[in-house]
Protein backbone atom coordinates (compact mmCIF):
# COMPACT_ATOMS: atom_id res chain seq x y z
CA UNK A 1 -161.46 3.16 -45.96
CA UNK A 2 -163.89 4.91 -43.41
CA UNK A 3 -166.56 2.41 -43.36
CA UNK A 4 -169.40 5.38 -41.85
CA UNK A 5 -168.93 7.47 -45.16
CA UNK A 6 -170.73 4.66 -47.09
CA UNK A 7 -174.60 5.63 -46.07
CA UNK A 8 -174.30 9.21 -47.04
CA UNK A 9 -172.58 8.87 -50.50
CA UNK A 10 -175.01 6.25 -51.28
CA UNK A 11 -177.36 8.85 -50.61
CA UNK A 12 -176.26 11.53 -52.45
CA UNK A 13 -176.28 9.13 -55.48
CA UNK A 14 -179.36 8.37 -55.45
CA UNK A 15 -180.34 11.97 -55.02
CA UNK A 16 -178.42 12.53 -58.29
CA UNK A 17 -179.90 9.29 -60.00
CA UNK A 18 -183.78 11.17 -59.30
CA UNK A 19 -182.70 14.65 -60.00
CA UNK A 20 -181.39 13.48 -63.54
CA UNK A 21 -184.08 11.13 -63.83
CA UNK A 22 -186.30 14.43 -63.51
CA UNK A 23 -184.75 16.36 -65.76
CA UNK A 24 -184.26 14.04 -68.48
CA UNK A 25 -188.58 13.21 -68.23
CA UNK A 26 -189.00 16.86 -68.26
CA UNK A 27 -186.97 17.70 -71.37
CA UNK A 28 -188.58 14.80 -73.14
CA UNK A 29 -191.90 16.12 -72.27
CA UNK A 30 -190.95 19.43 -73.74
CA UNK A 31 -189.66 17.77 -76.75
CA UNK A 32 -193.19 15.93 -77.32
CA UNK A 33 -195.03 18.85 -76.70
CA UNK A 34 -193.90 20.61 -79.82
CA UNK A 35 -194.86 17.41 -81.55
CA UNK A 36 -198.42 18.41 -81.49
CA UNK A 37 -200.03 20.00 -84.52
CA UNK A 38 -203.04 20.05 -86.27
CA UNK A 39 -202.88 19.46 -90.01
CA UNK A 40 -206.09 21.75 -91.89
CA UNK A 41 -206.80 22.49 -95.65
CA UNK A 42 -208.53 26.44 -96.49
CA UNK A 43 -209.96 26.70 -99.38
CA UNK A 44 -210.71 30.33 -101.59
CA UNK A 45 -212.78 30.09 -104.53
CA UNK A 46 -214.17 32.96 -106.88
CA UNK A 47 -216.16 33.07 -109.80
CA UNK A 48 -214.64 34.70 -112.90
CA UNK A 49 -215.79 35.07 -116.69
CA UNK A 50 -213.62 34.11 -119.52
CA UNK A 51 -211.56 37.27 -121.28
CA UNK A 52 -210.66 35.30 -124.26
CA UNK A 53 -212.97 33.11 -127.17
CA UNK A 54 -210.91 31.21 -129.65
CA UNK A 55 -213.44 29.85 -132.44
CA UNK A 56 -212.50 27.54 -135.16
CA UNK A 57 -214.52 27.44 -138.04
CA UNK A 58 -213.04 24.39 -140.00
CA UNK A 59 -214.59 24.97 -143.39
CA UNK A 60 -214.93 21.30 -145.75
CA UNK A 61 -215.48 21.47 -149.85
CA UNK A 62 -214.72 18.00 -151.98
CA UNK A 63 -215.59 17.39 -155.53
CA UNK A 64 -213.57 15.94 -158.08
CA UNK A 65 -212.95 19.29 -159.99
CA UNK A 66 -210.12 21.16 -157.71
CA UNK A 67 -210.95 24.38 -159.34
CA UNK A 68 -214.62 23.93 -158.59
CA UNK A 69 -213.78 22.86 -154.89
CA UNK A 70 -211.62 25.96 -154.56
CA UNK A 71 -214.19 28.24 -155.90
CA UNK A 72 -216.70 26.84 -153.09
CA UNK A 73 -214.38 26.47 -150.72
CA UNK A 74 -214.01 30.59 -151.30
CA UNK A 75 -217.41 31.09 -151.13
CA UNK A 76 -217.91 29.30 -148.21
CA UNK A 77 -215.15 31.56 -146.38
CA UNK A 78 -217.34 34.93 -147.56
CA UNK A 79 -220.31 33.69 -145.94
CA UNK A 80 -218.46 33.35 -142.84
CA UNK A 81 -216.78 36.67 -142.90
CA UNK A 82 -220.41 38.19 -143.52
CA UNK A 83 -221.80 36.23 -140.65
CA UNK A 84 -219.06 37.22 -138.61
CA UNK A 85 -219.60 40.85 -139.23
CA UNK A 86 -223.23 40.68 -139.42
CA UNK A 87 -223.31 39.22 -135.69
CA UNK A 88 -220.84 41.89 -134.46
CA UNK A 89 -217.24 40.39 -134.51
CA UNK A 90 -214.57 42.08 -135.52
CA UNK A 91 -212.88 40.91 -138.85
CA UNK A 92 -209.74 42.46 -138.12
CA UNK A 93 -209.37 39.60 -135.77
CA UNK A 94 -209.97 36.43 -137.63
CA UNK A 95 -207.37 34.72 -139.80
CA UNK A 96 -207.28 31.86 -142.16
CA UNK A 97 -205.41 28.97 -140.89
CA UNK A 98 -204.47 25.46 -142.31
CA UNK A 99 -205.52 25.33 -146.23
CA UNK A 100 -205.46 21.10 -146.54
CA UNK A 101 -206.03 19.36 -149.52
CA UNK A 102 -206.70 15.72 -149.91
CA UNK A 103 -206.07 13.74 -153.17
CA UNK A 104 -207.60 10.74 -153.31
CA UNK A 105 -205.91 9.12 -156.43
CA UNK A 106 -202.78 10.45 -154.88
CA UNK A 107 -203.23 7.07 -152.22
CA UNK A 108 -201.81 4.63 -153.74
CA UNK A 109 -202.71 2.10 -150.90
CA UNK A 110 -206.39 2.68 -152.01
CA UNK A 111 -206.73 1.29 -155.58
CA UNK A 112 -210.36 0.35 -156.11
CA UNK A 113 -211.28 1.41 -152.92
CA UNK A 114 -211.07 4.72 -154.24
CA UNK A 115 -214.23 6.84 -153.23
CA UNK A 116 -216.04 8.98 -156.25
CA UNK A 117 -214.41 12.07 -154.42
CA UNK A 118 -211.32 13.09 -155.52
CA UNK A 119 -210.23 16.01 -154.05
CA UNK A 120 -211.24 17.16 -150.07
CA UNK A 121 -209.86 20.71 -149.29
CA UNK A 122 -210.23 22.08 -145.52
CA UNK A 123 -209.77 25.11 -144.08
CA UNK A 124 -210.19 27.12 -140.89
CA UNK A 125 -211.44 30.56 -140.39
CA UNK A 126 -209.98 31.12 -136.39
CA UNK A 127 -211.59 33.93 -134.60
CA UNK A 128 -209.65 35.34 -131.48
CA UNK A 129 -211.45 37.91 -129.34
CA UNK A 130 -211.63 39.57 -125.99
CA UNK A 131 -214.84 40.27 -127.02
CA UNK A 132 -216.51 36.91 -124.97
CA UNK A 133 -219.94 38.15 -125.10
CA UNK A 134 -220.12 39.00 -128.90
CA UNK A 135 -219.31 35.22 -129.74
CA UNK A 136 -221.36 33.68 -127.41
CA UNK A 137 -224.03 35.30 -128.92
CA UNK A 138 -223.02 34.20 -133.01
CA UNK A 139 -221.97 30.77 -131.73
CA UNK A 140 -225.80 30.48 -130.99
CA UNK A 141 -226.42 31.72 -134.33
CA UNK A 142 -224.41 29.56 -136.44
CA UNK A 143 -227.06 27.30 -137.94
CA UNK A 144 -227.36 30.28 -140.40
CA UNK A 145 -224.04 28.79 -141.96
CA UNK A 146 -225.61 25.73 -142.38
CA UNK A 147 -228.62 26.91 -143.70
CA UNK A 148 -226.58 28.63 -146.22
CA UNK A 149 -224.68 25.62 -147.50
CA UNK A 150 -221.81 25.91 -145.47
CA UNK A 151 -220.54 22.47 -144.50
CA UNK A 152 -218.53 23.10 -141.06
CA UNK A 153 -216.54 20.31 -139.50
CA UNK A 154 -215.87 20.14 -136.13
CA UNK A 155 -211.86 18.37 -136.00
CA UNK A 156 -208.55 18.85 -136.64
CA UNK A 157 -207.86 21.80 -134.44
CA UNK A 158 -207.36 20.41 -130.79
CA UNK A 159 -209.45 22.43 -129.48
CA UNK A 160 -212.00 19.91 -128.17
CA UNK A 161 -215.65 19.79 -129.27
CA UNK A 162 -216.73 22.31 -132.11
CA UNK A 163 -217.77 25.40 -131.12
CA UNK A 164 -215.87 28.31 -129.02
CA UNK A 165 -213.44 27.84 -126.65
CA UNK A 166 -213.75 30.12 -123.50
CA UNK A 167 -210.33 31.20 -121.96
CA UNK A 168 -209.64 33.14 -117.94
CA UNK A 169 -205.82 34.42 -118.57
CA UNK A 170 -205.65 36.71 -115.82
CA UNK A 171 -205.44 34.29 -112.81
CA UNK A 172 -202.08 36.02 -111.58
CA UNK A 173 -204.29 38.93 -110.64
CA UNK A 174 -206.58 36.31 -108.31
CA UNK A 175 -203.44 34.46 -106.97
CA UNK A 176 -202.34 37.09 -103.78
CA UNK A 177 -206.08 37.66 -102.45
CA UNK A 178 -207.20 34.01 -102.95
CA UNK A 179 -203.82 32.83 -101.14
CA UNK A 180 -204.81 35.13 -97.80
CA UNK A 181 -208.15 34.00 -98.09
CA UNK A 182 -207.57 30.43 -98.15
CA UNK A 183 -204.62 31.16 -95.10
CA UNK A 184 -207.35 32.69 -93.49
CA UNK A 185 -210.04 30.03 -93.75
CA UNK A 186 -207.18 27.20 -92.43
CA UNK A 187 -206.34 29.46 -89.32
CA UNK A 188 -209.97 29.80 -88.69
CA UNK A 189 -210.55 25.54 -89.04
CA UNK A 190 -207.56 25.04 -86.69
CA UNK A 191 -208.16 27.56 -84.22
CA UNK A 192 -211.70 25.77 -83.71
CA UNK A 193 -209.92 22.14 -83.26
CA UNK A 194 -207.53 23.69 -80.75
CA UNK A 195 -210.48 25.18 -79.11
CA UNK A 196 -212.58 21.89 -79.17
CA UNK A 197 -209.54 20.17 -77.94
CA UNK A 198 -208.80 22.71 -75.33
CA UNK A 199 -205.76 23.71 -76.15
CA UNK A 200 -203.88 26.96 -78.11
CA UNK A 201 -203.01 27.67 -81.46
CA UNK A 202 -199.70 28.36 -82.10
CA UNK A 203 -197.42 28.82 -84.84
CA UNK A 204 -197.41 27.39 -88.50
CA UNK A 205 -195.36 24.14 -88.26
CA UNK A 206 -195.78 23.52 -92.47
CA UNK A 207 -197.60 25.46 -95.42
CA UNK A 208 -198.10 23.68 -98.57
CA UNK A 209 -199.48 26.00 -101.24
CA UNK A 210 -202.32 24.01 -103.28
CA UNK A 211 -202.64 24.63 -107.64
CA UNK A 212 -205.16 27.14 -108.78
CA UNK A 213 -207.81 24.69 -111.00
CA UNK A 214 -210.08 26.62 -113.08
CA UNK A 215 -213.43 24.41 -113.26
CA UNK A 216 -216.84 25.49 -115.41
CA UNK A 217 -219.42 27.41 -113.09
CA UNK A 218 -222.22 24.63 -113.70
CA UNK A 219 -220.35 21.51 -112.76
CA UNK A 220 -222.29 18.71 -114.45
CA UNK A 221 -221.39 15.78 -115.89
CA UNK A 222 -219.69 16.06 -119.91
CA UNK A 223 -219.97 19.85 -119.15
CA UNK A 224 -215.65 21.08 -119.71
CA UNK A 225 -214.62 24.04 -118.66
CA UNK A 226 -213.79 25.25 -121.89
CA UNK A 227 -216.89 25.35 -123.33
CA UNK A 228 -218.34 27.66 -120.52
CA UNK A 229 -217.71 31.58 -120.53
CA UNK A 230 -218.04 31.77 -116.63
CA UNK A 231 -215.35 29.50 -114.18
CA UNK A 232 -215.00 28.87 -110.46
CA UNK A 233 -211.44 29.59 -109.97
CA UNK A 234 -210.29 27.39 -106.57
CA UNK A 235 -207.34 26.74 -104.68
CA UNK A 236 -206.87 24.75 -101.76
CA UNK A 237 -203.76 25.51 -99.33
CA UNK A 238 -202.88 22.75 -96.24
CA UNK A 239 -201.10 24.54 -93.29
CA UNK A 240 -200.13 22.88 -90.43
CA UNK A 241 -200.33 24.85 -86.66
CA UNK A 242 -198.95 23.45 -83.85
CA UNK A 243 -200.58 23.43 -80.55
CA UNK A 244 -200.16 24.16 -77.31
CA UNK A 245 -201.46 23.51 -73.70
């Protein structure tokens, strides 16, 4: 073995050892480097009026004559129609819904707890109209029913408190132009951190779509959003952008 070869090969090994050394630091550097990203949220929002009014009027007769109770109980759904009209809603668009009658003797867990009412019949007169406006303004109006001896109850239909319920069905319409504007406002909150942080905005790394929540236009407490003609439609969308520099 030539002893005066040892010197240079131990120097081109350690020449090696650096040069892959280097290379390896470098690739890990551009491997972190696409590691940073800025996570942001954009959010679109747009105020929209209800295009549908659903409006229970749950009607309530009792006596202990069912003939007599039936007789008011028809009577009572007249004076609704004629409101109805009076206040400009169109008939053609209301329907009677769940007849219910309630026989007191017919509880045979009561015995003498029996109350001195018989019979309880219910009914619903359910309006369903585009026409938001023209309830709104007879919903305002409906202490004329009372006045007239109408005796309106206001459960039993799921539909929350008494009174109207105010629907927006056309958020599929909103759903493209609210997306790009939300997109747009992220971009714009990232591209100032990358600024601020001196650095550039590149690429999206990760978009997460948010859901579209339809909330009442005066947002105070007990106030639902069903109850309220006009919403705030909003959707929030979180985009991660990496960055670079």
């Amino acid at each position: 073995m030539d002893i005066n070869r040892w010197p240079s090969s131990s120097i081109i090994l350690g020449v090696g050892i650096v040069l892959g050394g280097l290379l390896v630091g470098n690739g890990f550097a551009r491997g972190r480097s696409t590691d940073r990203y800025v996570e942001v949220k954009g959010v679109s929002e747009r105020e929209a009026k209800a295009d549908l009014a659903l409006w229970p009027l749950r009607i309530v007769a009792s006596g202990n004559d069912l003939s007599a109770v039936q007789a008011t109980l028809a009577r009572n759904t007249s004076q609704i129609y004629a409101f109805l009209r009076r206040h400009g809603v169109d008939t053609a668009q209301v329907e009677i819904q769940n007849l219910e009658v309630t026989d007191a003797y017919a509880n045979v867990y009561a015995g003498e707890n029996r109350g001195p009412v018989r019979y309880v019949v219910t009914q619903t007169v359910m309006v369903r109209t585009t026409d938001v406006d023209v309830v709104v303004g007879a919903s305002e109006r409906v202490g004329e029913l009372v006045s007239a001896g109408v005796v309106l109850s206001s459960g039993g239909m799921g539909y929350g408190s008494s009174g109207p319920t105010y629907l927006f069905t056309r958020l599929n319409d909103l759903k493209p132009a609210m997306i790009r504007e939300a997109t747009a406002s992220a971009r714009q909150a990232a591209a100032q951190f990358a600024a601020d942080s001196r650095s550039r905005l590149g690429g999206i790394r990760q978009a997460s779509q948010g859901v579209f929540v339809i909330l009442p236009r005066d947002q105070a407490q007990g106030v639902s959003e069903g109850t309220q003609p006009n919403k705030t439609i909003r959707v929030v969308t979180t985009v991660q952008y990496y960055l670079k520099g």
